[in-house]
Protein backbone atom coordinates (compact mmCIF):
# COMPACT_ATOMS: atom_id res chain seq x y z
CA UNK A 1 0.00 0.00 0.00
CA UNK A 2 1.31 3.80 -1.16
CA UNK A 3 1.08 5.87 1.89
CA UNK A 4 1.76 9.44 1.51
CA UNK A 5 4.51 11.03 3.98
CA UNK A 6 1.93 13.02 5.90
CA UNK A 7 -0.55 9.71 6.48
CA UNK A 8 2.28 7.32 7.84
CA UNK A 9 2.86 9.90 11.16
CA UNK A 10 -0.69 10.32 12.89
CA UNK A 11 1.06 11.95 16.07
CA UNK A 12 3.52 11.98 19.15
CA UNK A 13 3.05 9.77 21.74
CA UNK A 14 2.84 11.57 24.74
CA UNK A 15 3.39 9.64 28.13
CA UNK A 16 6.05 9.63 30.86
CA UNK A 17 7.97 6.72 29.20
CA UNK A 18 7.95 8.64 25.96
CA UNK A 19 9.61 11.78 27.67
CA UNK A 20 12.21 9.45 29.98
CA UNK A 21 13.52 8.41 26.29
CA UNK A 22 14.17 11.61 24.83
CA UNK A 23 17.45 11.78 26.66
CA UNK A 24 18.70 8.91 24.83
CA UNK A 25 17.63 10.57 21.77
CA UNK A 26 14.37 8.33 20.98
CA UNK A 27 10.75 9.83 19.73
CA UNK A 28 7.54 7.53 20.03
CA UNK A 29 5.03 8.30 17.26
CA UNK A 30 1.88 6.74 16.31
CA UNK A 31 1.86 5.72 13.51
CA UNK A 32 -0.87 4.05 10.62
CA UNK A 33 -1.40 0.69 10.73
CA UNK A 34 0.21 -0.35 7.40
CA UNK A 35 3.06 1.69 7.84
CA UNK A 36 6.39 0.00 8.38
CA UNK A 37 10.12 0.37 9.36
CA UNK A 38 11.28 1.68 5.95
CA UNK A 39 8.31 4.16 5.63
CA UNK A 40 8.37 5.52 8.93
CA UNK A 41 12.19 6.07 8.25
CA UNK A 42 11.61 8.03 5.44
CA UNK A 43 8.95 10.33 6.51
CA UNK A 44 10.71 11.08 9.80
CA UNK A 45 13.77 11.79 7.65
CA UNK A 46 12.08 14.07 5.21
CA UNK A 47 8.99 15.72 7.65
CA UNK A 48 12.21 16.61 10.45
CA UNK A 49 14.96 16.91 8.25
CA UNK A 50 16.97 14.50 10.61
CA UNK A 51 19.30 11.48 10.08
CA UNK A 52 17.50 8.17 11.60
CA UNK A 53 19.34 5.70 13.22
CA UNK A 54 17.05 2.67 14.39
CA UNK A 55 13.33 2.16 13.89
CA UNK A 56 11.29 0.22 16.46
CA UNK A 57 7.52 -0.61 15.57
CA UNK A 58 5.37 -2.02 18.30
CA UNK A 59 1.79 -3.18 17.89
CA UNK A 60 -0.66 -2.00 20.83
CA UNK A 61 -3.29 -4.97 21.35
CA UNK A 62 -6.50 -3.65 21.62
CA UNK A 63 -8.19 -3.55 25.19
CA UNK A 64 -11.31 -4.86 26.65
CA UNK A 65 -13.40 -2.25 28.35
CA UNK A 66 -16.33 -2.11 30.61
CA UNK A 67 -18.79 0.54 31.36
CA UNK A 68 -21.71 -1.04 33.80
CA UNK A 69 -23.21 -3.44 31.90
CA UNK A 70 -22.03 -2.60 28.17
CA UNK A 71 -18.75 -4.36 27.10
CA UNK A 72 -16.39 -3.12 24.36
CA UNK A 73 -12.86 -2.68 23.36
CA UNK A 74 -10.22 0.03 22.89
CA UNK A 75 -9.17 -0.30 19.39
CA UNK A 76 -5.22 -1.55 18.69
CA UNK A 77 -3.20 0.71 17.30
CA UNK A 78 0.71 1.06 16.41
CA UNK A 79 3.58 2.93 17.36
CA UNK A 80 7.09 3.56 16.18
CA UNK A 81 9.78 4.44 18.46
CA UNK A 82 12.73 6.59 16.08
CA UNK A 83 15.80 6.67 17.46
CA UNK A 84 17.98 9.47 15.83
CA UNK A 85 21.98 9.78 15.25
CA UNK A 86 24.11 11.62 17.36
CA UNK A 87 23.70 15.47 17.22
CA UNK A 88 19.97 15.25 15.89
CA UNK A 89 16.83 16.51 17.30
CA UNK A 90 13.02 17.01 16.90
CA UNK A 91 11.60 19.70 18.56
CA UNK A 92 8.56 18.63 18.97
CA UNK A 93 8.16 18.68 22.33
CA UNK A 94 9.38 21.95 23.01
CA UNK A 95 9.28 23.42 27.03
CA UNK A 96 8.73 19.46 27.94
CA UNK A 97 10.25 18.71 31.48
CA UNK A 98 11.54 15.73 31.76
């Protein structure tokens, strides 16, 4: 499937784990479901204008949820973790405290 650069990235990932691994230079971005390594590569290298170093893709399993008596899930959804090369940066999360 031809994904366009702007449909692979849906967003940042914003949770404490996500900002503990900025320090080691790693962004967590969810990402479309039939996005992979390669893509997600590319689009962070060309929407940033940084050099990648590793791609990680993990696949969130959807979750079962309750409300009184009405059962559902969460939907699954997937997320990329970038890791960049030394002396790159996104500044996405700018004024963040870590």
């Amino acid at each position: 499937m031809s994904l366009h650069l702007n449909e692979i990235l849906l967003g940042p990932v914003v949770s404490e784990k996500s900002y503990t691994q900025l320090a080691e230079r790693k962004y967590t971005f969810r990402v479309h479901q039939d996005a992979h390594k390669t893509q997600v590569r590319q689009a962070v290298e060309q929407l940033f204008e940084v050099k990648v170093q590793a791609v990680n893709i993990v696949k969130v399993q959807a979750k079962p949820k309750r409300r009184g008596a009405i059962k559902g899930t969460r939907p699954g959804w997937k997320k990329a973790i970038v890791q960049l090369r030394e002396g790159n940066s996104i500044e996405i999360f700018q004024g963040a405290q870590v």
